[in-house]
Protein backbone atom coordinates (compact mmCIF):
# COMPACT_ATOMS: atom_id res chain seq x y z
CA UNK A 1 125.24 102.29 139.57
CA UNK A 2 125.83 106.09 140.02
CA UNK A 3 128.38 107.95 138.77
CA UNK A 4 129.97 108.58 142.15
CA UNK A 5 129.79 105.11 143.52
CA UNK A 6 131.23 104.23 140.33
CA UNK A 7 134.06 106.66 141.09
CA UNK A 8 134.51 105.77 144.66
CA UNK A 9 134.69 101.97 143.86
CA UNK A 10 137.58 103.01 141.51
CA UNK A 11 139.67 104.89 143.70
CA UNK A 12 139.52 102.54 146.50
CA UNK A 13 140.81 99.73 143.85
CA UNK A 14 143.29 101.66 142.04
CA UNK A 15 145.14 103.06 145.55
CA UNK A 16 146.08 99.67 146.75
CA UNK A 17 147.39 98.35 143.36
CA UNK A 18 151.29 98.70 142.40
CA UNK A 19 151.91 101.89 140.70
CA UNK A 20 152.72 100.06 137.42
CA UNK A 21 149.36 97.55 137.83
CA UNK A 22 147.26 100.96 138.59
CA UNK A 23 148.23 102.75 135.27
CA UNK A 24 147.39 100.24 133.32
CA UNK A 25 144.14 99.27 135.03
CA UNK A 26 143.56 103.09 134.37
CA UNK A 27 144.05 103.10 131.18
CA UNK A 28 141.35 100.36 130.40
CA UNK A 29 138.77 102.78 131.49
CA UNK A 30 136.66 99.63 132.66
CA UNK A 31 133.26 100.31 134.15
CA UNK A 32 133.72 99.31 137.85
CA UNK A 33 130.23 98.19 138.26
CA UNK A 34 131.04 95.31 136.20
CA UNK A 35 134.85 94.46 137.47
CA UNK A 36 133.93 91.68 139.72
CA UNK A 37 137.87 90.54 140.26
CA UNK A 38 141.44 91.13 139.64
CA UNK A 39 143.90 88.37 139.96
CA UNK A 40 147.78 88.75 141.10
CA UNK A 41 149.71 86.06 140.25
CA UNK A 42 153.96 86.41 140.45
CA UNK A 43 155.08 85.44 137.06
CA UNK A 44 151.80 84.97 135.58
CA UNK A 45 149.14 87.02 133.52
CA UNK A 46 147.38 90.13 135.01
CA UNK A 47 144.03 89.01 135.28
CA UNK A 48 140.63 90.00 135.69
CA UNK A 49 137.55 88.96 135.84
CA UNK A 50 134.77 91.91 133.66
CA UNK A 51 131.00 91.33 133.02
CA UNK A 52 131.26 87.87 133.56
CA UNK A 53 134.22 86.92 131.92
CA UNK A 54 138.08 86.22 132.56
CA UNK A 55 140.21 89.13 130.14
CA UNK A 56 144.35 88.96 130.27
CA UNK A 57 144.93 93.09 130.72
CA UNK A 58 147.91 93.51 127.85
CA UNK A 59 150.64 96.19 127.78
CA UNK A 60 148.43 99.05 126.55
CA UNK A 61 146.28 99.17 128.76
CA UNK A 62 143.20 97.49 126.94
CA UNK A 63 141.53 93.75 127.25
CA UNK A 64 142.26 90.46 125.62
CA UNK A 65 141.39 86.93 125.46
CA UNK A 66 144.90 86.52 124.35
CA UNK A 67 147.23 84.95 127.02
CA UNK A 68 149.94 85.92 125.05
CA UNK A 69 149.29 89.89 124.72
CA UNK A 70 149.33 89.96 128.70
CA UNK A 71 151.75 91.70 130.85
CA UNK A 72 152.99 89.42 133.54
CA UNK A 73 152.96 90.44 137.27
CA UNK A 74 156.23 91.01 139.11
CA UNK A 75 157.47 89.95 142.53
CA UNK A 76 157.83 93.80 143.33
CA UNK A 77 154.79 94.89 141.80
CA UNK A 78 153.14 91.73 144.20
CA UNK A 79 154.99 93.28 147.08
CA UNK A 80 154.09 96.60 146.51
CA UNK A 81 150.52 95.85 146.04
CA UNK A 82 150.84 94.29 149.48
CA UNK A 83 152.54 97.24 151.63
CA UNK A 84 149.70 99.49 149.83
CA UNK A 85 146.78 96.80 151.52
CA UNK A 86 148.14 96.39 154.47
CA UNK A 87 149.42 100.18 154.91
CA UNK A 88 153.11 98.94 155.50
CA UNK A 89 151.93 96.71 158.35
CA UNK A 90 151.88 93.64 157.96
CA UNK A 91 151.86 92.87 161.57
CA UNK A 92 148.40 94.07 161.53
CA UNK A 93 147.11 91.67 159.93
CA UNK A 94 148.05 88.58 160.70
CA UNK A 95 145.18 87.46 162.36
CA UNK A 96 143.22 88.15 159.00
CA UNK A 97 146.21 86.45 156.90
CA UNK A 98 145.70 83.41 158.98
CA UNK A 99 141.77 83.51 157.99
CA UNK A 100 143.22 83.31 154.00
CA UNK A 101 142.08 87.19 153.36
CA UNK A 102 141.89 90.88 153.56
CA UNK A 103 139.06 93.47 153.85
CA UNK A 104 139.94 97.19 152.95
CA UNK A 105 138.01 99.92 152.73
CA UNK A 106 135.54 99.89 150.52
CA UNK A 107 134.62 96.30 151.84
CA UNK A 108 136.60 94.94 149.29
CA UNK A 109 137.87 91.61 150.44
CA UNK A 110 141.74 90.62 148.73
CA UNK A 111 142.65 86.49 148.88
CA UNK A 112 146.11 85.85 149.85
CA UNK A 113 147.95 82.63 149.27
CA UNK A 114 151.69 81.76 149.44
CA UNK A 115 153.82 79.37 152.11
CA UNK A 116 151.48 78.65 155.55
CA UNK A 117 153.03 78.50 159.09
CA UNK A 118 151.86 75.73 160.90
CA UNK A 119 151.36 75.32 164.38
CA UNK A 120 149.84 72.74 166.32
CA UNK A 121 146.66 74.95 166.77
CA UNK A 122 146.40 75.87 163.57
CA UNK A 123 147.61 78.40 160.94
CA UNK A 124 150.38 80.76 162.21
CA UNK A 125 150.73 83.22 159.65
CA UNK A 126 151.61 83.26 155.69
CA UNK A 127 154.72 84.37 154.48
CA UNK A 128 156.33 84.49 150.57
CA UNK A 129 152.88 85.83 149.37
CA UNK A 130 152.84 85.13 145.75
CA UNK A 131 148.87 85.03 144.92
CA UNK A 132 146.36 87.76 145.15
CA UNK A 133 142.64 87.74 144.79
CA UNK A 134 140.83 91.24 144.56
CA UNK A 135 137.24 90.62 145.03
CA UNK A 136 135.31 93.60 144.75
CA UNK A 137 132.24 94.35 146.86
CA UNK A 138 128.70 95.08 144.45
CA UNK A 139 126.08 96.74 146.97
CA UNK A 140 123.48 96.38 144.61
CA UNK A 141 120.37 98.21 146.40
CA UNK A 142 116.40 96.90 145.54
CA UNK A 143 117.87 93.73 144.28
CA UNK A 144 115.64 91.44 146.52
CA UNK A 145 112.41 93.55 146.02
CA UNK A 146 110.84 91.08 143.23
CA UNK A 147 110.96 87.70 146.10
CA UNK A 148 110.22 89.54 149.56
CA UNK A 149 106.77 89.53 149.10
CA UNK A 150 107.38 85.58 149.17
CA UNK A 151 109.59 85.95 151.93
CA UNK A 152 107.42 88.63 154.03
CA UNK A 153 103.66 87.45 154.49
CA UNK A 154 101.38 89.59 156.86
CA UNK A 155 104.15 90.97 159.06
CA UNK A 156 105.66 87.24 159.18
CA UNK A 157 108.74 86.11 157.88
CA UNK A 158 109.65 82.62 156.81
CA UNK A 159 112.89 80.67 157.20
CA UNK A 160 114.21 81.16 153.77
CA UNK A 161 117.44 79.30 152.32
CA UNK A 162 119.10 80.63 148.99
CA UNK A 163 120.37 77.59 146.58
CA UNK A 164 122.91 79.11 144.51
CA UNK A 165 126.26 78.19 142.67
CA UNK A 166 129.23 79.51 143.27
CA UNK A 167 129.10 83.48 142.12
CA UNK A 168 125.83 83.55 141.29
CA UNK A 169 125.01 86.76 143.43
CA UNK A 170 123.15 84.86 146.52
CA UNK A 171 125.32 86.61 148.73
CA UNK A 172 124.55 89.65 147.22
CA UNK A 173 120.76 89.17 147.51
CA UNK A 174 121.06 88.13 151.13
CA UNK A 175 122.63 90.92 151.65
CA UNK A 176 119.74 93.67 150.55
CA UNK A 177 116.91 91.01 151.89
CA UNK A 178 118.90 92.06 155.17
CA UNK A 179 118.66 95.36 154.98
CA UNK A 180 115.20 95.28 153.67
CA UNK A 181 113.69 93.22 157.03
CA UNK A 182 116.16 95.41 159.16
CA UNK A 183 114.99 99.03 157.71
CA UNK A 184 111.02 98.26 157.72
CA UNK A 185 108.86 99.48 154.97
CA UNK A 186 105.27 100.38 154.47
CA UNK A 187 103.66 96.75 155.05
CA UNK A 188 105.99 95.80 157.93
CA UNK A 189 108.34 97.10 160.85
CA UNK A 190 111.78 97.02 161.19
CA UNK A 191 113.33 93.66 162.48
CA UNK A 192 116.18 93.13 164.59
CA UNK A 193 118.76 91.24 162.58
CA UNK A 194 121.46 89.56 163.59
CA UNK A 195 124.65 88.26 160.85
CA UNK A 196 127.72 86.38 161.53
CA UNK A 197 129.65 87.53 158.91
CA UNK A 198 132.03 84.68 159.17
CA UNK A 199 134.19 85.74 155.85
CA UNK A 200 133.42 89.79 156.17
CA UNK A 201 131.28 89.34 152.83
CA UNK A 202 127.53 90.74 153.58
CA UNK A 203 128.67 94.15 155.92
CA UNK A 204 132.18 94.16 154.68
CA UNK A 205 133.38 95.46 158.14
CA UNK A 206 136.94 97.87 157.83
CA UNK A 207 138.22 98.44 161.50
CA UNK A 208 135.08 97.62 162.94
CA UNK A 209 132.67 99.61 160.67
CA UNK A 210 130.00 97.84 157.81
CA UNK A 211 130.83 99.26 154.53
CA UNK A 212 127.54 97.70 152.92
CA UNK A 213 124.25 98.89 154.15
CA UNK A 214 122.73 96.21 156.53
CA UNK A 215 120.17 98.26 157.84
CA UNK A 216 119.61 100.04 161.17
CA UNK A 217 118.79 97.06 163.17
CA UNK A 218 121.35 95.26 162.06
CA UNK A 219 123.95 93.96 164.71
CA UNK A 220 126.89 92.42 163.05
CA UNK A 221 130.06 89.06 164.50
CA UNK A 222 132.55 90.27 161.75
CA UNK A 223 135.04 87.61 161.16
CA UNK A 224 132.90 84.87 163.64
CA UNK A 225 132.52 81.34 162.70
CA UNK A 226 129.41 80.34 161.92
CA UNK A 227 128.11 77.64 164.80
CA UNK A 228 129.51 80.10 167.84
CA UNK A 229 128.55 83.02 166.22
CA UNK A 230 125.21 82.17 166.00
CA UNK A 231 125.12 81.21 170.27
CA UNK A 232 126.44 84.34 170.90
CA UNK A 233 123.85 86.14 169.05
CA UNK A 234 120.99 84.31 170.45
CA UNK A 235 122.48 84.76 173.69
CA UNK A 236 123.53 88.25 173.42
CA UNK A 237 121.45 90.46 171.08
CA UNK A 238 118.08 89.30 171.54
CA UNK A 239 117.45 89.28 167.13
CA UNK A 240 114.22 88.66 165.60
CA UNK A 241 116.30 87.60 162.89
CA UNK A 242 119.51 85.50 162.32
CA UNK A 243 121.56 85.69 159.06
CA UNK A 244 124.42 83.24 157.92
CA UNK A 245 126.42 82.64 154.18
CA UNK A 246 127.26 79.77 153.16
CA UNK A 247 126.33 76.62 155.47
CA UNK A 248 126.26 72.90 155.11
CA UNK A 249 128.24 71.46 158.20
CA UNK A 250 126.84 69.27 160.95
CA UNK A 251 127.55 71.90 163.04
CA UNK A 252 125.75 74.61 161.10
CA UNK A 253 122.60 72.59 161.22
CA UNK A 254 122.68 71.81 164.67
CA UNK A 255 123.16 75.40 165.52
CA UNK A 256 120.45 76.39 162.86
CA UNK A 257 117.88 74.27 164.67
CA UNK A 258 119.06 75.95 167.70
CA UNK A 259 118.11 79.28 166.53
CA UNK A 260 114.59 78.46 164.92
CA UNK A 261 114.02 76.48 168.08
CA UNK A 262 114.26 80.00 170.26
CA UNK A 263 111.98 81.77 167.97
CA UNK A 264 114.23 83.78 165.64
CA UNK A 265 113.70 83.81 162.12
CA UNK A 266 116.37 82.72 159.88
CA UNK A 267 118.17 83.77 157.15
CA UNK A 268 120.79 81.16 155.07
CA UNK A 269 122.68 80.31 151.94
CA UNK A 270 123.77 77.17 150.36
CA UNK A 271 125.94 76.49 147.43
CA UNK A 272 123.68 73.91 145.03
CA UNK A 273 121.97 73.17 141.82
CA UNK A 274 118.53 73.07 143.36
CA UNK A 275 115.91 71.64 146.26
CA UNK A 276 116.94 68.22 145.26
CA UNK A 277 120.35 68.96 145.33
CA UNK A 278 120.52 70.06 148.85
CA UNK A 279 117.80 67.39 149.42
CA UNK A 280 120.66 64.81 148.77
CA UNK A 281 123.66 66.34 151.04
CA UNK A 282 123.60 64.03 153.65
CA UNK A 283 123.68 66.76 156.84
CA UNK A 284 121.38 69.73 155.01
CA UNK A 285 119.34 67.28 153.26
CA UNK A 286 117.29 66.01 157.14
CA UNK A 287 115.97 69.51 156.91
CA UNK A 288 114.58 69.78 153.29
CA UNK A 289 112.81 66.51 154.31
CA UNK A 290 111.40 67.58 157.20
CA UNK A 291 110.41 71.30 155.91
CA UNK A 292 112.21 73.13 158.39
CA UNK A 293 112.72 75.43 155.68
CA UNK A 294 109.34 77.87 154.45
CA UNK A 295 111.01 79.06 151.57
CA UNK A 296 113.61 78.39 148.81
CA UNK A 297 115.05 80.95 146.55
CA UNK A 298 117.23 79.31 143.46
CA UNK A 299 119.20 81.06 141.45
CA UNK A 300 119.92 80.38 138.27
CA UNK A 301 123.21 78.67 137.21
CA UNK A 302 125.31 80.35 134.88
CA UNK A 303 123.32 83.58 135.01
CA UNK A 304 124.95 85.82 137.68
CA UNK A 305 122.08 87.85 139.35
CA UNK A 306 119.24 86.06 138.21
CA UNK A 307 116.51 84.55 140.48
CA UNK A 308 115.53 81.41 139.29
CA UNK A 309 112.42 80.26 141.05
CA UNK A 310 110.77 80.41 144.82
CA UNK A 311 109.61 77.10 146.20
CA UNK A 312 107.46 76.85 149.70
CA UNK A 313 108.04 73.80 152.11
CA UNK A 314 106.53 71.35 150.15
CA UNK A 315 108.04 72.40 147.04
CA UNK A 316 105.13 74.04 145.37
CA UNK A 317 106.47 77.45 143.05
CA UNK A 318 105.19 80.36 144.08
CA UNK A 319 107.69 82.35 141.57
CA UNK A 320 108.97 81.28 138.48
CA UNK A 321 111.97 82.86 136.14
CA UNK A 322 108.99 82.86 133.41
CA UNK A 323 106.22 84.42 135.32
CA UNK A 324 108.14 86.86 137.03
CA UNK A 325 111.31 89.46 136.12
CA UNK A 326 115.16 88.94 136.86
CA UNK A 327 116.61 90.90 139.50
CA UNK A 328 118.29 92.64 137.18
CA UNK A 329 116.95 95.52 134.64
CA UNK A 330 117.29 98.85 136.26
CA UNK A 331 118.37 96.86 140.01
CA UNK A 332 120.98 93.91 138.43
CA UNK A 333 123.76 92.55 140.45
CA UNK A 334 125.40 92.17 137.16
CA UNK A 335 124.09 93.45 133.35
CA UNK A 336 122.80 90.30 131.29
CA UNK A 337 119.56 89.76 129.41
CA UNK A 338 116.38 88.70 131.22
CA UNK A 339 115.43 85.04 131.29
């Protein structure tokens, strides 16, 4: 990561932490590119999570595995942290505190938790915040170069589903396979692309605007579930392309089939182990069976950032972690050794 992204990423972090949090944070001098989250609990340790691992931030400024050493966040220093997110409006945002979360700028996305109002409709609004999240947003450009050949055949695309665990970087890859097909390149044209971007992770939207490069025929439902979102696109934008994070209702595959049934391409993620995995959900599983799906793309668990294998329909690799390279090296979504 550059210098100045590096830079940026830290400014945009450190300006909506308490003044106390900040300093220290500071004074660790950690390399932003691998500060994946910081954790705000009242009472409890200060807590992030740096190249992979969970580190207590202590009283002078450095990193420990030691609970003990850690300096323990305050109900102000909560509360400030809060006024500095929400720019002393919480008002603002109570549409996105009823969705459990936060974008700022920088497409970072901040977790709240605390005491719900409930309503008969739904969730209300969230008061007594006492829990923070800080997710930070890794744009981490060329990533999916090594599997869109296996994606991209001959100017076509297949439907492609990513099996990943949880923070494994599929959402990461999905995102620069996005703004690969929406860009063009030398062997194929620009596609229209259309993401519902049900939890503002893949274009990061703050006040409207993508803070991660989706490409420039990318048209973006920020903050849309999944099932309507999709409809609307179909109905509205005319894609070539549909892309969605994180599926596995009834109602996800229903609308899926919907969209491959028009024509459009799609794009989607899973959370699993592998093919056989999914195979064995009982709503996602119909569609492995049938080979609705042209392409898989595992990653593999445990290793943030690194591709597994690519499977066609019929299960049949086409890419294995052995043959091929991680997308890490020089493009990683986080630093760790190749497979």
């Amino acid at each position: 990561m550059k210098q100045a992204v590096k830079e940026k990423k830290a400014e945009e972090i450190y300006r909506i932490l308490a003044l106390p949090l900040r300093k220290l944070l500071k004074a660790c001098q950690l390399d932003f590119s691998k500060l994946q989250e910081i954790r705000l609990r009242i009472g409890a340790p200060f807590l992030v999570v740096y190249d992979g691992r969970e580190h207590f931030v202590d009283s002078r400024g450095g990193l420990s595995l030691d609970d003990s050493r850690s300096v323990m966040v305050s109900r102000e220093q909560l509360r400030e942290t809060m006024e500095y997110i929400s720019n002393y409006s919480m008002y603002a945002f109570e549409e996105e505190l009823r969705q459990g979360y936060i974008t700022v700028q920088g497409g970072h996305r901040v977790g709240v938790a605390g005491k719900m109002i409930w309503e008969k409709q739904g969730a209300k609004n969230m008061k007594h915040i006492s829990f923070l999240n800080i997710r930070l947003a890794h744009e981490v450009i060329g990533c999916s170069d090594r599997i869109l050949p296996y994606v991209m055949q001959e100017g076509r695309l297949f439907h492609t589903l990513i099996i990943s665990p949880p923070r494994c970087g599929k959402t990461t890859l999905l995102r620069d396979l996005i703004r690969q097909l929406s860009d063009g390149g030398k062997e194929f044209a620009g596609m229209t692309v259309g993401v519902v971007d049900e939890r503002s992770e893949l274009g990061a939207c703050y006040l409207g605007v993508p803070q991660n490069d989706l490409g420039c025929r990318t048209d973006i439902l920020d903050g849309c579930p999944k099932v309507q979102g999709m409809m609307m696109l179909v109905r509205s934008m005319a894609p070539q392309v549909i892309a969605v994070d994180e599926v596995g209702s009834r109602e996800d595959v229903e609308a899926m089939e919907y969209v491959m049934n028009c024509g459009i391409y799609l794009l989607a993620t899973v959370h699993g182990n592998s093919i056989d995995d999914i195979k064995n959900k009982p709503v996602l599983g119909r569609l492995i069976r049938e080979r609705v799906f042209e392409r898989y793309i595992l990653m593999t668990p445990g290793r943030v950032g690194q591709i597994g294998s690519v499977f066609d329909e019929r299960g049949s690799i086409l890419l294995s972690c052995q043959e091929g390279k991680s997308m890490q090296g020089s493009k990683a979504i986080q630093d760790r050794e190749a497979c």
